[in-house]
Protein backbone atom coordinates (compact mmCIF):
# COMPACT_ATOMS: atom_id res chain seq x y z
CA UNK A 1 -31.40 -76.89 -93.11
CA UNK A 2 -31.93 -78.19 -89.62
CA UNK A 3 -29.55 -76.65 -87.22
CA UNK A 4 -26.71 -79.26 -85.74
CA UNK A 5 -27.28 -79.68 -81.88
CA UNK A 6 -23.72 -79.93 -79.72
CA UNK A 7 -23.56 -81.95 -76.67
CA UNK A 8 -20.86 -81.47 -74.28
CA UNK A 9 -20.20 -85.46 -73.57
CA UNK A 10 -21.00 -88.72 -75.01
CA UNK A 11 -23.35 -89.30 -72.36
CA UNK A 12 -25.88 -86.38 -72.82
CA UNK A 13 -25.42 -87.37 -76.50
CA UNK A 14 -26.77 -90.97 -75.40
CA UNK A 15 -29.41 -89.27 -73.04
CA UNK A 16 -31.01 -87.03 -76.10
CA UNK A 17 -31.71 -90.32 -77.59
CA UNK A 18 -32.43 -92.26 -74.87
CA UNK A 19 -34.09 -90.31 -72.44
CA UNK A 20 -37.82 -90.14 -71.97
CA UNK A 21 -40.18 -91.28 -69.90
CA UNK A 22 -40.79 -94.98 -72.42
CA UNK A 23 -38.05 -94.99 -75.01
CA UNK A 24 -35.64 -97.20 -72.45
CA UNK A 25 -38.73 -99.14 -71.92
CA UNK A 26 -40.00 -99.56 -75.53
CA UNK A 27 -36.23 -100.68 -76.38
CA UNK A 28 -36.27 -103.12 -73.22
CA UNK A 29 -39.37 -105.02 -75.08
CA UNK A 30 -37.99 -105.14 -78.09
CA UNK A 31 -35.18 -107.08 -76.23
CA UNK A 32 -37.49 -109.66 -76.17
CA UNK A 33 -37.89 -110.19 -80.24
CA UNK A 34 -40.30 -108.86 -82.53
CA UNK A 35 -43.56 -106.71 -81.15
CA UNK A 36 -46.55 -105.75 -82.96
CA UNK A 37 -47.72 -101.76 -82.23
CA UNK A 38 -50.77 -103.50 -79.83
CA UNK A 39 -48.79 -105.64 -77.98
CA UNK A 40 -46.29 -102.95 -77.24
CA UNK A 41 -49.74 -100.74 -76.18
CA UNK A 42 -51.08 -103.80 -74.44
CA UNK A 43 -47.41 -104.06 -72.35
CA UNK A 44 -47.15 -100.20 -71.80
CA UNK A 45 -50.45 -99.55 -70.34
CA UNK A 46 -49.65 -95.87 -68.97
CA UNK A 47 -48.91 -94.45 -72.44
CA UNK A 48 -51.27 -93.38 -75.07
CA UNK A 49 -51.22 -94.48 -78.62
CA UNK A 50 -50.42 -91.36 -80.11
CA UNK A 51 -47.16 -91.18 -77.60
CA UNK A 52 -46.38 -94.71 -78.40
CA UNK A 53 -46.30 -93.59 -82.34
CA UNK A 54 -44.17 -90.41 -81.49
CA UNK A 55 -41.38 -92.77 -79.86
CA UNK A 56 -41.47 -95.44 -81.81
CA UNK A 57 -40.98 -92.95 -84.72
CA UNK A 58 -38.16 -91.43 -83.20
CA UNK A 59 -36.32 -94.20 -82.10
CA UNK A 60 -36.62 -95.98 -85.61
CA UNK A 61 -35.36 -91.94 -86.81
CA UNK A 62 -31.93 -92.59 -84.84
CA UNK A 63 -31.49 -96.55 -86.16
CA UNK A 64 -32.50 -98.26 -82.99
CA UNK A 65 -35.61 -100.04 -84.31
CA UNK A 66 -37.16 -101.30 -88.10
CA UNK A 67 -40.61 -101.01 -88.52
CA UNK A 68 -41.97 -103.27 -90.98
CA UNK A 69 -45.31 -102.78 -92.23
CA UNK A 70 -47.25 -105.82 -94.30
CA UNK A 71 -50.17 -104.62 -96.76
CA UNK A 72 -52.69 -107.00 -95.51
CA UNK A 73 -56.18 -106.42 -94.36
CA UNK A 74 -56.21 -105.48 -91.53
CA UNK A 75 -52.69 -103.58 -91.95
CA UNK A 76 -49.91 -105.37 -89.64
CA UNK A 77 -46.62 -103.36 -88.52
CA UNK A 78 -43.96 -104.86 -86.52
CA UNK A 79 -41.31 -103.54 -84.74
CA UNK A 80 -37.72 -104.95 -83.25
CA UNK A 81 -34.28 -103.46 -82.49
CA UNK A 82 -31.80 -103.22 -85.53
CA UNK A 83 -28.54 -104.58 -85.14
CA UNK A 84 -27.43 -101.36 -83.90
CA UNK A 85 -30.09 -100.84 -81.90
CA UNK A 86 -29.57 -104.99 -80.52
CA UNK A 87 -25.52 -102.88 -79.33
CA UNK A 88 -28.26 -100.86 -76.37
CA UNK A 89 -28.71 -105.28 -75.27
CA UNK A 90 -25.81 -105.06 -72.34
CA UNK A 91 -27.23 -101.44 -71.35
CA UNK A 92 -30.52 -102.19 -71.23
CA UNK A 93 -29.88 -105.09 -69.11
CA UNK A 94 -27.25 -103.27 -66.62
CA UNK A 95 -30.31 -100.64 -66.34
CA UNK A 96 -32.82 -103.67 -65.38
CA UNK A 97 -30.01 -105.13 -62.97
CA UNK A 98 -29.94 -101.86 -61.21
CA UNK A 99 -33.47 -101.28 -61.12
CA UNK A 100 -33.92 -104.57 -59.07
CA UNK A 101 -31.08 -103.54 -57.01
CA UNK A 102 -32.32 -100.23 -55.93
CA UNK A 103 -36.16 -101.16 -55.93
CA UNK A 104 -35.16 -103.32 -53.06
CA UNK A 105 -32.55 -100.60 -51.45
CA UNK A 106 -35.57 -98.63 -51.42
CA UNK A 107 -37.78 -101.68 -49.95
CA UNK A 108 -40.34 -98.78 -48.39
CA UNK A 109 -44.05 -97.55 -49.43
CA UNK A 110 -42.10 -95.31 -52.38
CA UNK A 111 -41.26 -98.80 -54.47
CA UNK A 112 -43.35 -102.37 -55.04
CA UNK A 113 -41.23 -104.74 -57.02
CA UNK A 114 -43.99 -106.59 -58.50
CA UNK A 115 -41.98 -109.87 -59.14
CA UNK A 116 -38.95 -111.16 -56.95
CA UNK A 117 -35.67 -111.20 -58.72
CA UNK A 118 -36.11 -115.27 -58.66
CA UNK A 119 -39.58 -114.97 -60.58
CA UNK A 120 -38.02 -112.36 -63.17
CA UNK A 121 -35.03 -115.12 -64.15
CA UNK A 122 -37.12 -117.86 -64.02
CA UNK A 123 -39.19 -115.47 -67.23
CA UNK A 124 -35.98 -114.94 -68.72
CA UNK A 125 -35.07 -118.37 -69.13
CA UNK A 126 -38.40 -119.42 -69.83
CA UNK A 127 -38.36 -116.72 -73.21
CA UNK A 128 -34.72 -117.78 -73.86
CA UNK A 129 -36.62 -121.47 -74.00
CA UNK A 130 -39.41 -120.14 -76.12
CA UNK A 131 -41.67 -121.41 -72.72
CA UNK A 132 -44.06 -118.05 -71.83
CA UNK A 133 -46.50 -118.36 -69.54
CA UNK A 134 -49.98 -117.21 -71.71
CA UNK A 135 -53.03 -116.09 -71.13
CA UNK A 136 -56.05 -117.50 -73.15
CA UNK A 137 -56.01 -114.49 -75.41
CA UNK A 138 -52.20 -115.57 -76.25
CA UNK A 139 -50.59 -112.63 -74.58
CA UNK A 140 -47.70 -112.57 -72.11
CA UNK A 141 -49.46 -112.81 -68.62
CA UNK A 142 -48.12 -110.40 -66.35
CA UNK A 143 -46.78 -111.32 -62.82
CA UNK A 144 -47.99 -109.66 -60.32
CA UNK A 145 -46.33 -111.71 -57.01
CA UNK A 146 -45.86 -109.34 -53.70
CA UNK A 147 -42.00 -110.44 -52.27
């Protein structure tokens, strides 16, 4: 039997599961709706795909995401948050807030906010409208505009 980990607080509780170099960032995509393993690769361009698997695996192990796999040919899986894993939505979005705010309290040659705030709402309420901007391929272009 698997011995029981103790955590002194809730938050280094929340950290064990949380914490990680992508997991915050894998859940932050999944924000966004339903992502298939390659566009989650394709988004994440730093991590491998064997590192990808490991923490999508263990974030679907603690509830946070459902992987659904479809036995077609080629095999399909998709991924998105579970209704307890949808709970993370207000955290994940106070983390993004406060990422904007200190990328430009640290406006020096340590940080480049690749999109002005005004760019990153105007995306927002372009995926709340179901309006993306896409590429030809049919993928989520990135922005890349220097503030």
């Amino acid at each position: 039997m698997p011995r029981q980990k103790s955590f002194g607080c809730p938050t280094e509780l929340a950290v064990s599961v949380l914490g990680g170099k992508w997991r915050v960032v894998i859940l932050a995509y999944l924000k966004e709706g339903v992502h298939r393993f390659g566009e989650l690769k394709h988004r994440l361009p730093g991590i491998s795909g064997k590192v990808l698997t490991q923490q999508l695996r263990a974030l679907a192990r603690e509830g946070l995401i459902e992987r659904t796999i479809y036995s077609e040919v080629p095999a399909r899986t998709e991924y998105e948050l579970t209704e307890y894993g949808r709970s993370l939505i207000p955290v994940l979005e106070a983390i993004y807030h406060w990422g904007l705010r200190h990328a430009v309290r640290r406006a020096d040659a340590r940080v480049e906010l690749v999109v002005t705030p005004q760019q990153v709402t105007a995306l927002a309420v372009s995926l709340r409208a179901g309006r993306v901007p896409v590429s030809r391929r049919g993928t989520v272009r990135r922005l890349s505009v220097h503030p």
